[in-house]
PDB file of N, CA and C in Angstrom:
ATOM      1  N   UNK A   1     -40.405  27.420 -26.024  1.00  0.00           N
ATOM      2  CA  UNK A   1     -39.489  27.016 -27.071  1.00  0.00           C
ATOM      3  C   UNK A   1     -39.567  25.495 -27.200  1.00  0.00           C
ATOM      4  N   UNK A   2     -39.862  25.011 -28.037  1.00  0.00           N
ATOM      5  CA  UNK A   2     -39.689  23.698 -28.667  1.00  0.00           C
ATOM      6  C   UNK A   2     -38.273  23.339 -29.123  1.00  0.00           C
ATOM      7  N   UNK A   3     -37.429  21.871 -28.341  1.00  0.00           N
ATOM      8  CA  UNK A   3     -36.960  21.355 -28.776  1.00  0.00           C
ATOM      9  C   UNK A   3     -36.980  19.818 -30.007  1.00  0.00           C
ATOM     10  N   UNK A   4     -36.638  20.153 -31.175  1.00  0.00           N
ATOM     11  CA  UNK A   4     -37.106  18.463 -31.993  1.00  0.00           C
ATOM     12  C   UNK A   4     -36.136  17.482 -31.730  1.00  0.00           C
ATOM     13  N   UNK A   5     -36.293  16.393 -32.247  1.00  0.00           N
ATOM     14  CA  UNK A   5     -35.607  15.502 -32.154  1.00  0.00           C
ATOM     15  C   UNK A   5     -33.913  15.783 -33.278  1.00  0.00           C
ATOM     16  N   UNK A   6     -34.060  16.553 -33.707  1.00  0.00           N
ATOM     17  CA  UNK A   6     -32.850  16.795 -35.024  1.00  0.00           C
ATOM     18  C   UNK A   6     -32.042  17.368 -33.715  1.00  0.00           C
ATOM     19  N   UNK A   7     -32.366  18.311 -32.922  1.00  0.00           N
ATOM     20  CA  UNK A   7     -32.032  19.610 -32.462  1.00  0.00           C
ATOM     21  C   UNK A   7     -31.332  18.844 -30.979  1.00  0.00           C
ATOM     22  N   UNK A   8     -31.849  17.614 -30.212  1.00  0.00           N
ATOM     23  CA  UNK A   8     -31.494  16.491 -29.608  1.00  0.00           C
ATOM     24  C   UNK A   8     -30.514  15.596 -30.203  1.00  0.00           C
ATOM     25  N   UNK A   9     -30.114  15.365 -31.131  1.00  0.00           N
ATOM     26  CA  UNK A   9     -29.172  14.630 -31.780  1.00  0.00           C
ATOM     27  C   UNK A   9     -28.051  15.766 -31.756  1.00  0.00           C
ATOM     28  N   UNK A  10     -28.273  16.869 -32.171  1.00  0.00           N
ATOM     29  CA  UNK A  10     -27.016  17.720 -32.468  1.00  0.00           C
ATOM     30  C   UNK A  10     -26.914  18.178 -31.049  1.00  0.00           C
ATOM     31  N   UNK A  11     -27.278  18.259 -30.105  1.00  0.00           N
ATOM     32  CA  UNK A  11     -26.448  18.519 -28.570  1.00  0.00           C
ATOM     33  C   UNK A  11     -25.889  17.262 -28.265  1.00  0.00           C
ATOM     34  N   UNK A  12     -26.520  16.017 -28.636  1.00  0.00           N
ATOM     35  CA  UNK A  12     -26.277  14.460 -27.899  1.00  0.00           C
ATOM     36  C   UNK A  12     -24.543  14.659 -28.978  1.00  0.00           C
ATOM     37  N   UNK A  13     -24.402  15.017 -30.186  1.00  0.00           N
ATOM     38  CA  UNK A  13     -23.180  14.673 -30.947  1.00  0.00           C
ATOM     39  C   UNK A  13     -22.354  16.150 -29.841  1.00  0.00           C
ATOM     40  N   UNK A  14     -22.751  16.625 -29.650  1.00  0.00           N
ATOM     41  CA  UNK A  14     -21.263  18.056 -29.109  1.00  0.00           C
ATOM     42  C   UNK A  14     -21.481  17.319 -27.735  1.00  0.00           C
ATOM     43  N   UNK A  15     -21.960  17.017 -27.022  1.00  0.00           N
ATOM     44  CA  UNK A  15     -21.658  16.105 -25.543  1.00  0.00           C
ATOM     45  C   UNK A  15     -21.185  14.741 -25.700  1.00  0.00           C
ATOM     46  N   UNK A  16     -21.214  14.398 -27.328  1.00  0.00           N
ATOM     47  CA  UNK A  16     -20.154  12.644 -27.135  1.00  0.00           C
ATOM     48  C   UNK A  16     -21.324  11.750 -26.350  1.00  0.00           C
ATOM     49  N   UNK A  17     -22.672  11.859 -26.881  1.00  0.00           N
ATOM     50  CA  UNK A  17     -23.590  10.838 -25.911  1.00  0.00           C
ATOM     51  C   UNK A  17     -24.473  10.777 -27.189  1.00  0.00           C
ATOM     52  N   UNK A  18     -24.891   9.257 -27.099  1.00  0.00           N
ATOM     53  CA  UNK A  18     -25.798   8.970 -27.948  1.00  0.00           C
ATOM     54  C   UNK A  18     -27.146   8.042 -27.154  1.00  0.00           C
ATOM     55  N   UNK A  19     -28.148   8.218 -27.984  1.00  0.00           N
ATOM     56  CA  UNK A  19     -29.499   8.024 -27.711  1.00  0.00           C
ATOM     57  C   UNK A  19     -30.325   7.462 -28.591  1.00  0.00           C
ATOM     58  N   UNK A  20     -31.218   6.463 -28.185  1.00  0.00           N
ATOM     59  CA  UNK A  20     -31.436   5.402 -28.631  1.00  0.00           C
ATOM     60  C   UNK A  20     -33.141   6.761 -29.310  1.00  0.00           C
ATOM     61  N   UNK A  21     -33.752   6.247 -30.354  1.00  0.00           N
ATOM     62  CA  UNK A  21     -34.833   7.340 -30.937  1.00  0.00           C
ATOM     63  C   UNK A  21     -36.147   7.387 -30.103  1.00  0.00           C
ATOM     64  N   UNK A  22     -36.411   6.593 -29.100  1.00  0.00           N
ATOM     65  CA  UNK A  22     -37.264   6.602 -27.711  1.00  0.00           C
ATOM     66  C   UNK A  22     -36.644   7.640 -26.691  1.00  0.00           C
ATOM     67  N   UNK A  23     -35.511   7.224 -26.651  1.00  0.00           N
ATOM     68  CA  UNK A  23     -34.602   8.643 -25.649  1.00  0.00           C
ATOM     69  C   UNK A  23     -34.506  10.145 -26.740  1.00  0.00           C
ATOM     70  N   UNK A  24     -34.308  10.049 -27.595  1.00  0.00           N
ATOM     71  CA  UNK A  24     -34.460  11.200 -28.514  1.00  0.00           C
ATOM     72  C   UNK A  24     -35.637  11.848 -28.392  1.00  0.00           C
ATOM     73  N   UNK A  25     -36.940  11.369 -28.158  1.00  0.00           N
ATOM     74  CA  UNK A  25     -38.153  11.448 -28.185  1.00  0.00           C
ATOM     75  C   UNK A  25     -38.309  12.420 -26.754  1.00  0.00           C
ATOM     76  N   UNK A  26     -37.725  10.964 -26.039  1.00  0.00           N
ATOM     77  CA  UNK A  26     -38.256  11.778 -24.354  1.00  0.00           C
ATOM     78  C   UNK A  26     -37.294  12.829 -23.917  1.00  0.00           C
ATOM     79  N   UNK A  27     -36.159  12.810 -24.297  1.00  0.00           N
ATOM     80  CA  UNK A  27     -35.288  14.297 -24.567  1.00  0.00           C
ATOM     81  C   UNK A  27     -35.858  15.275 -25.122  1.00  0.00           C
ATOM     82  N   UNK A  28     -36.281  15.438 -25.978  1.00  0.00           N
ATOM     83  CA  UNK A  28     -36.911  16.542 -26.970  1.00  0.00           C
ATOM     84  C   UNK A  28     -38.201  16.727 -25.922  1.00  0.00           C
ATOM     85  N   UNK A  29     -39.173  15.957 -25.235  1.00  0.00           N
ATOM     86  CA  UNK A  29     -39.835  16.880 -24.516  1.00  0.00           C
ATOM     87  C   UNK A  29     -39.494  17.174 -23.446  1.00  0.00           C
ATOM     88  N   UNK A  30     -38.709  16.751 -22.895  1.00  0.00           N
ATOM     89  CA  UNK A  30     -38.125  17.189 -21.145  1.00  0.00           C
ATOM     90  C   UNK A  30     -37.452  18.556 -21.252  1.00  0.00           C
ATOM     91  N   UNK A  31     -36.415  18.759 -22.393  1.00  0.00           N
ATOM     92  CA  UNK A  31     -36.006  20.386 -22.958  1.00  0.00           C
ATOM     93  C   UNK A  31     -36.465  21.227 -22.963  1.00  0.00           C
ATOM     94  N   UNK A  32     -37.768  20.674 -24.133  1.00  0.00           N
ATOM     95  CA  UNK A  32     -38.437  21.747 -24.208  1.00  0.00           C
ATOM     96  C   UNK A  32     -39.571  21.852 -22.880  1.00  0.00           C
ATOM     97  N   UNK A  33     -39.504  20.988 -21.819  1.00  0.00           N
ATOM     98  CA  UNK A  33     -40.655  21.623 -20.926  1.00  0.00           C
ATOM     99  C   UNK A  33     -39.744  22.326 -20.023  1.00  0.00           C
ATOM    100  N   UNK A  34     -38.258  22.336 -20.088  1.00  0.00           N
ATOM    101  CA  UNK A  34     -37.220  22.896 -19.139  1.00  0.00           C
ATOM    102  C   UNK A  34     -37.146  24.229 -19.759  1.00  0.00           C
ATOM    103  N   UNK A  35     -37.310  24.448 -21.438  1.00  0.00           N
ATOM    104  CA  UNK A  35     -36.626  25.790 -21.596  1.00  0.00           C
ATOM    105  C   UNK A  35     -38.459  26.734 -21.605  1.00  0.00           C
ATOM    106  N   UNK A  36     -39.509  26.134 -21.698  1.00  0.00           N
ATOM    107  CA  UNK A  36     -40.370  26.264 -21.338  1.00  0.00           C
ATOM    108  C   UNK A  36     -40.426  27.432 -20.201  1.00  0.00           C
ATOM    109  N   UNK A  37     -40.392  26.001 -18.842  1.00  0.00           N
ATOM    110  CA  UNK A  37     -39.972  27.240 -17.524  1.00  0.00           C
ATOM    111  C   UNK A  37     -39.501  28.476 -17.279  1.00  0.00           C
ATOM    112  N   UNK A  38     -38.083  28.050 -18.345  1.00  0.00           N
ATOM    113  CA  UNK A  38     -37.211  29.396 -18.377  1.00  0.00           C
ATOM    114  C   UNK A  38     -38.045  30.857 -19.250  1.00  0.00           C
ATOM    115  N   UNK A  39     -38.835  30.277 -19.656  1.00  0.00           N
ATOM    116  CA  UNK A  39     -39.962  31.253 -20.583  1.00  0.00           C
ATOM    117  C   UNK A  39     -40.384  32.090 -19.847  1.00  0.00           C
ATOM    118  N   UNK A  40     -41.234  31.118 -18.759  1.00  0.00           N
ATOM    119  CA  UNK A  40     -41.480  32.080 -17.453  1.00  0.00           C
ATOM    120  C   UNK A  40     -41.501  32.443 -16.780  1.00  0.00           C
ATOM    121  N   UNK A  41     -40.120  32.844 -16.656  1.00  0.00           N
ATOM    122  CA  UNK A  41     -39.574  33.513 -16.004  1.00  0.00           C
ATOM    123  C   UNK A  41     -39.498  35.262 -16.025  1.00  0.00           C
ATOM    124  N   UNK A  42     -39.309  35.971 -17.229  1.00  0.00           N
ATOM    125  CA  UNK A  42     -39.727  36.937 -16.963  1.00  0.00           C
ATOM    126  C   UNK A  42     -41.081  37.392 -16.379  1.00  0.00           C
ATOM    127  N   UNK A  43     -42.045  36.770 -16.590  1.00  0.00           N
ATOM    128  CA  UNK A  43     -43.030  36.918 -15.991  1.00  0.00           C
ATOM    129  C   UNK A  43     -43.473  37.076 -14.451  1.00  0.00           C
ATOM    130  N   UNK A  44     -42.471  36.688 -13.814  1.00  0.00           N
ATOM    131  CA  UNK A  44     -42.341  36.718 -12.206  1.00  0.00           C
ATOM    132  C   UNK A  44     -42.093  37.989 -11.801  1.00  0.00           C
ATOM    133  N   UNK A  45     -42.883  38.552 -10.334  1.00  0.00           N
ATOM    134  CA  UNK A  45     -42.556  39.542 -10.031  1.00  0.00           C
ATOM    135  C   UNK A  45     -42.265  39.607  -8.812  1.00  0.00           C
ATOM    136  N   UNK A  46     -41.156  40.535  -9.035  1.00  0.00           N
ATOM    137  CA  UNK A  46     -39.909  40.383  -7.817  1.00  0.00           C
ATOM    138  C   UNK A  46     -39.962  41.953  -7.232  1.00  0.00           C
ATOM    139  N   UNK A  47     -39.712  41.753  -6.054  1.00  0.00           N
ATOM    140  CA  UNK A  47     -39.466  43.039  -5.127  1.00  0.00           C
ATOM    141  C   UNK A  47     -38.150  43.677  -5.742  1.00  0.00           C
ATOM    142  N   UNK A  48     -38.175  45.052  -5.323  1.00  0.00           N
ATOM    143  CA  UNK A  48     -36.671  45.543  -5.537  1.00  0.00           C
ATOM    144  C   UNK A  48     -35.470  45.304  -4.776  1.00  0.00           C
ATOM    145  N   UNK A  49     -34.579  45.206  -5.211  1.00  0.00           N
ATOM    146  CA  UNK A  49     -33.344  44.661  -4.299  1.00  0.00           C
ATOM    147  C   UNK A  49     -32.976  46.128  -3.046  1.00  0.00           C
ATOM    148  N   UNK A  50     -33.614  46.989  -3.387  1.00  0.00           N
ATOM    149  CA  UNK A  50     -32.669  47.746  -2.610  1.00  0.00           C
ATOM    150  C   UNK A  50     -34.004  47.484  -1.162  1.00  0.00           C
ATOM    151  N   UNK A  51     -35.277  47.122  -1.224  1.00  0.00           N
ATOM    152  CA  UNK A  51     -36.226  46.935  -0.291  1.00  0.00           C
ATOM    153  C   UNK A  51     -35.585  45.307   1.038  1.00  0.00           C
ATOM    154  N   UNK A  52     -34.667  44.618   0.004  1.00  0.00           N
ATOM    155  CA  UNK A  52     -34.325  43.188   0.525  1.00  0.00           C
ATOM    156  C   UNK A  52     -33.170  43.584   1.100  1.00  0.00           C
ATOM    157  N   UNK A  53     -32.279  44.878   1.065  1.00  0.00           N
ATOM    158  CA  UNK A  53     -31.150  45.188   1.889  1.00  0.00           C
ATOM    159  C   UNK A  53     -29.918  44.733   1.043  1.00  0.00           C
ATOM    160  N   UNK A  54     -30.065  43.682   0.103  1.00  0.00           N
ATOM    161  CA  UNK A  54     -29.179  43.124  -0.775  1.00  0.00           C
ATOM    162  C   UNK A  54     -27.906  44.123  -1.128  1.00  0.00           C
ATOM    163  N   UNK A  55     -28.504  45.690  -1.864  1.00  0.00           N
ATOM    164  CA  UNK A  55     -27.618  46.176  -2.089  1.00  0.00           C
ATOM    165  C   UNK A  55     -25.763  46.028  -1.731  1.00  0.00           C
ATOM    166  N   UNK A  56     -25.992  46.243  -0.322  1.00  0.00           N
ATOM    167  CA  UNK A  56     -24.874  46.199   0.728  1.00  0.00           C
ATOM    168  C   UNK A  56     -24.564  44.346   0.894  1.00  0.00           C
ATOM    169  N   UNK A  57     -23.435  44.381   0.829  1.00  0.00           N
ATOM    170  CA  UNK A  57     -22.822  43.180   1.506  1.00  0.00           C
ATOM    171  C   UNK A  57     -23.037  43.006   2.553  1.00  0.00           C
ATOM    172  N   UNK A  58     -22.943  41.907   2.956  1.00  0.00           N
ATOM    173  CA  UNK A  58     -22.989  41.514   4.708  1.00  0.00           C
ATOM    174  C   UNK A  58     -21.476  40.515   5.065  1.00  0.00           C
ATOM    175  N   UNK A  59     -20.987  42.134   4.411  1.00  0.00           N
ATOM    176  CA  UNK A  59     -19.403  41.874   5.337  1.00  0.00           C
ATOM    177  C   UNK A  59     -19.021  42.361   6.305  1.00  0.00           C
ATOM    178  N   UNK A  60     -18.053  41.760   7.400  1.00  0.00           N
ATOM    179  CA  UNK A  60     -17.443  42.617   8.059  1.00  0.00           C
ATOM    180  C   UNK A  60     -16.299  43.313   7.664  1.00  0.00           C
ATOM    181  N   UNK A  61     -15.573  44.679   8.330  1.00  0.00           N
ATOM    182  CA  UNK A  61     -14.544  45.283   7.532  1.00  0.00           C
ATOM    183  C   UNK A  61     -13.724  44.456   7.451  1.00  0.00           C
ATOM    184  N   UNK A  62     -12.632  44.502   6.903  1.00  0.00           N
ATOM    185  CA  UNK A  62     -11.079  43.908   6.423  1.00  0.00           C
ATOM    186  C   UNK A  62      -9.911  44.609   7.290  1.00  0.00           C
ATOM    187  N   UNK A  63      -9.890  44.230   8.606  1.00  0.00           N
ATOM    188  CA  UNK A  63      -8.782  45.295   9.359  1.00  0.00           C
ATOM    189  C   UNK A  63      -7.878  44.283  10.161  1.00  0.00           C
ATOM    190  N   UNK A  64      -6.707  44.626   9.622  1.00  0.00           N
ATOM    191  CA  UNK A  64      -5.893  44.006  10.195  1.00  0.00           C
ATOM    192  C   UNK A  64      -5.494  44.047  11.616  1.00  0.00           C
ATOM    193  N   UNK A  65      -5.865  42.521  12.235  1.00  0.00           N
ATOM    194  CA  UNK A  65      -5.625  42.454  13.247  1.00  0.00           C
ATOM    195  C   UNK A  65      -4.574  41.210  14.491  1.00  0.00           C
ATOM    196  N   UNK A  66      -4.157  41.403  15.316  1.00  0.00           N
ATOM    197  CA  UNK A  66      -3.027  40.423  15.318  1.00  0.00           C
ATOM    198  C   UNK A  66      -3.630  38.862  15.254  1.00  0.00           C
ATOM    199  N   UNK A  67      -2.905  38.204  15.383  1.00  0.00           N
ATOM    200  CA  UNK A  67      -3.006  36.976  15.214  1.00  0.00           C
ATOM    201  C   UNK A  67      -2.939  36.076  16.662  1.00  0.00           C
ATOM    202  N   UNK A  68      -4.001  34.286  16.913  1.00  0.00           N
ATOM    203  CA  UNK A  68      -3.246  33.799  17.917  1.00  0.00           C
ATOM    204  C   UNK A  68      -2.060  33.560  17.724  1.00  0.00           C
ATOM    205  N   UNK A  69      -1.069  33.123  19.215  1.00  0.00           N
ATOM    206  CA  UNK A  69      -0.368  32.724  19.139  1.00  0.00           C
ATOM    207  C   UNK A  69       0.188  31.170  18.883  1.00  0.00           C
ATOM    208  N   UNK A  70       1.063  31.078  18.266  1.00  0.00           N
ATOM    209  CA  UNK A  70       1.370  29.619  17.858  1.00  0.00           C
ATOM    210  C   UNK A  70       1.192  28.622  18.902  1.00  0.00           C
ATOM    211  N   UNK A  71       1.444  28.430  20.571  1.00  0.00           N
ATOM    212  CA  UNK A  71       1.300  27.906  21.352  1.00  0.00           C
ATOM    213  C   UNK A  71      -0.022  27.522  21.419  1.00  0.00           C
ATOM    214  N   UNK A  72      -1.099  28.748  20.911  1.00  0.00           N
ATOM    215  CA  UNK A  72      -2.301  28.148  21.556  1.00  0.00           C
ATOM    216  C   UNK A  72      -2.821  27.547  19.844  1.00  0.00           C
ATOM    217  N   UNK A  73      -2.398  27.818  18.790  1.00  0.00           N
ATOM    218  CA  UNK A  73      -2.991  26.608  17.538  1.00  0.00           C
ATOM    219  C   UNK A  73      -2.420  25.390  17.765  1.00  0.00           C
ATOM    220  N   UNK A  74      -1.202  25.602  18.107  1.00  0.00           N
ATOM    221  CA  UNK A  74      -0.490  23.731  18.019  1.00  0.00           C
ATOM    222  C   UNK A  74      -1.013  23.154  19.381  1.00  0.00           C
ATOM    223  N   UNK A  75      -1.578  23.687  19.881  1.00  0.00           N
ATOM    224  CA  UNK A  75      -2.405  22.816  21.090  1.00  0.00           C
ATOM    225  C   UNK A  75      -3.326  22.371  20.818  1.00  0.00           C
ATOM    226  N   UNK A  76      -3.919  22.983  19.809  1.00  0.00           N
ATOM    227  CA  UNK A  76      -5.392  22.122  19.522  1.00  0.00           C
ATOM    228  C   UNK A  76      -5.434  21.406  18.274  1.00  0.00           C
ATOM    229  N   UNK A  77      -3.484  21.345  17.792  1.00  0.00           N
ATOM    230  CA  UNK A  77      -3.832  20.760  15.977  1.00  0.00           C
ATOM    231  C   UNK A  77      -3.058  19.029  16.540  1.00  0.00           C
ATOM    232  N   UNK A  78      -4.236  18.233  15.618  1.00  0.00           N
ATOM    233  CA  UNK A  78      -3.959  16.534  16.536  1.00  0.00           C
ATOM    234  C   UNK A  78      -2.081  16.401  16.484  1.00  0.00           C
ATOM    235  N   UNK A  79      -1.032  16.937  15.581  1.00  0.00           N
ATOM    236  CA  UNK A  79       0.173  16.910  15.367  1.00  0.00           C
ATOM    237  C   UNK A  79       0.838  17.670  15.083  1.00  0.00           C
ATOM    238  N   UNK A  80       1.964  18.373  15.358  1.00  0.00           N
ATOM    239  CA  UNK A  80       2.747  19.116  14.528  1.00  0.00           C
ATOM    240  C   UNK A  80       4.417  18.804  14.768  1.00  0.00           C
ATOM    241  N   UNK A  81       4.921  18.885  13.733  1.00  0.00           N
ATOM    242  CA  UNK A  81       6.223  18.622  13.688  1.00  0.00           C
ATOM    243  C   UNK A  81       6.960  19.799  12.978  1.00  0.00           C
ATOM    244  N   UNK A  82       8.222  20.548  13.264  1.00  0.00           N
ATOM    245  CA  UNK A  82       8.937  21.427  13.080  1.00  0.00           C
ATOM    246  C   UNK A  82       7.991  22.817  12.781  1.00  0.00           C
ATOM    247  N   UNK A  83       7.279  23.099  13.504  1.00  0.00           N
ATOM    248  CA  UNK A  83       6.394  24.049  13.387  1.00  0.00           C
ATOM    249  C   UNK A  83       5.102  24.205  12.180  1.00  0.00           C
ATOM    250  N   UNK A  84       5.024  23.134  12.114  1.00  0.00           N
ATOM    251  CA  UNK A  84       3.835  22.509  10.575  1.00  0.00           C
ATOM    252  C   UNK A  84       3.138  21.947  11.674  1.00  0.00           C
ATOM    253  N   UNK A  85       1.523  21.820  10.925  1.00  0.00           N
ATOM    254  CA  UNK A  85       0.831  20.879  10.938  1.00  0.00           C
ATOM    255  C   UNK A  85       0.942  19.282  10.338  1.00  0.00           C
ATOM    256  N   UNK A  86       1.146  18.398  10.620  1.00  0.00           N
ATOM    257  CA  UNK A  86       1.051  17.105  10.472  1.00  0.00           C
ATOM    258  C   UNK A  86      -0.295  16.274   9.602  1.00  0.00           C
ATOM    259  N   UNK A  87      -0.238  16.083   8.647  1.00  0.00           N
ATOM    260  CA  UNK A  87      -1.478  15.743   8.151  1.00  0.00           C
ATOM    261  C   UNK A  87      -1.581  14.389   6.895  1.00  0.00           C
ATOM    262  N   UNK A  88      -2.372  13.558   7.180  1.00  0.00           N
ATOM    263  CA  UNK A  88      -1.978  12.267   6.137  1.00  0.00           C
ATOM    264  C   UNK A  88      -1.724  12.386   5.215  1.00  0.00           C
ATOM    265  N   UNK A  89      -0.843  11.636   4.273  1.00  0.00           N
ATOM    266  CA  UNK A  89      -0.466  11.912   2.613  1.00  0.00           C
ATOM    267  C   UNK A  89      -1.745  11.396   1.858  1.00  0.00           C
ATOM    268  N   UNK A  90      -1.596  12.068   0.958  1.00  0.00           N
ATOM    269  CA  UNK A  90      -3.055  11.451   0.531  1.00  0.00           C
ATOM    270  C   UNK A  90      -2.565  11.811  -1.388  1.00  0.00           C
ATOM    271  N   UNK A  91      -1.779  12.015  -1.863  1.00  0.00           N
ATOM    272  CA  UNK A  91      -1.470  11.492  -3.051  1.00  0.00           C
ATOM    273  C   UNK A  91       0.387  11.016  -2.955  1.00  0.00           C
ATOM    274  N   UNK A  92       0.216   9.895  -3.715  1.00  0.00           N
ATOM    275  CA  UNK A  92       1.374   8.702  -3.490  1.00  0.00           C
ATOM    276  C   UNK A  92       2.583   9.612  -3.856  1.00  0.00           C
ATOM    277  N   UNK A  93       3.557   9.703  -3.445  1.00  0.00           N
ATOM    278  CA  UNK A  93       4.811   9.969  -4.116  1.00  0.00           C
ATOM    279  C   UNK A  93       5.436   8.858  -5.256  1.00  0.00           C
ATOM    280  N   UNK A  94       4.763   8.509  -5.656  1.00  0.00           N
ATOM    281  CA  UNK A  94       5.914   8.023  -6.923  1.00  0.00           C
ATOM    282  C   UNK A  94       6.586   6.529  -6.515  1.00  0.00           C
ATOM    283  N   UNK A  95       6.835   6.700  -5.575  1.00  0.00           N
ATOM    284  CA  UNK A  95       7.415   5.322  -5.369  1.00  0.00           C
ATOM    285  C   UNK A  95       6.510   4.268  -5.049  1.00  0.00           C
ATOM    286  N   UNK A  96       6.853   3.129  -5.094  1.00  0.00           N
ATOM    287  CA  UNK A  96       5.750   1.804  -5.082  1.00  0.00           C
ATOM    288  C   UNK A  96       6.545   1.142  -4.324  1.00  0.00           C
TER     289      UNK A  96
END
């Protein structure tokens, strides 16, 4: 697929970017050697997914099971205060 230079101006105006008619130029072939690629792509030949195991997830089940206990997380978290984790503010409250 060939991109022109008209066809480069009207993506550069819906993205709010403009380009000098040397960049228009070298846009219009970098596109089209990108949508190019994408050309051949059907052409590639690929194994079947069910031969790659893909089918199936590589999850483990979802079973609920208990939890540690709080003694042994707040031992290893650098702070905690009233049963929270402690952790730097990192957007300002409002005040100055």
């Amino acid at each position: 697929m060939n991109i022109d230079e008209e066809e480069v101006e009207r993506i550069a105006r819906l993205a709010h970017l403009r380009f000098s008619p040397a960049e228009r130029v070298r846009m219009s072939e970098e596109m089209s050697s990108i949508l190019g690629y994408i050309d051949q792509l059907p052409a590639v030949e690929i194994s079947p997914a069910a031969s790659t195991g893909l089918l199936e997830p590589a999850l483990r089940p979802d079973l609920a099971s208990t939890s540690l206990p709080r003694e042994v997380i707040e031992k290893n978290a650098p702070a905690v205060a009233h049963g929270f984790f402690v952790v730097p503010r990192i957007i300002a409250s409002g005040e100055k």
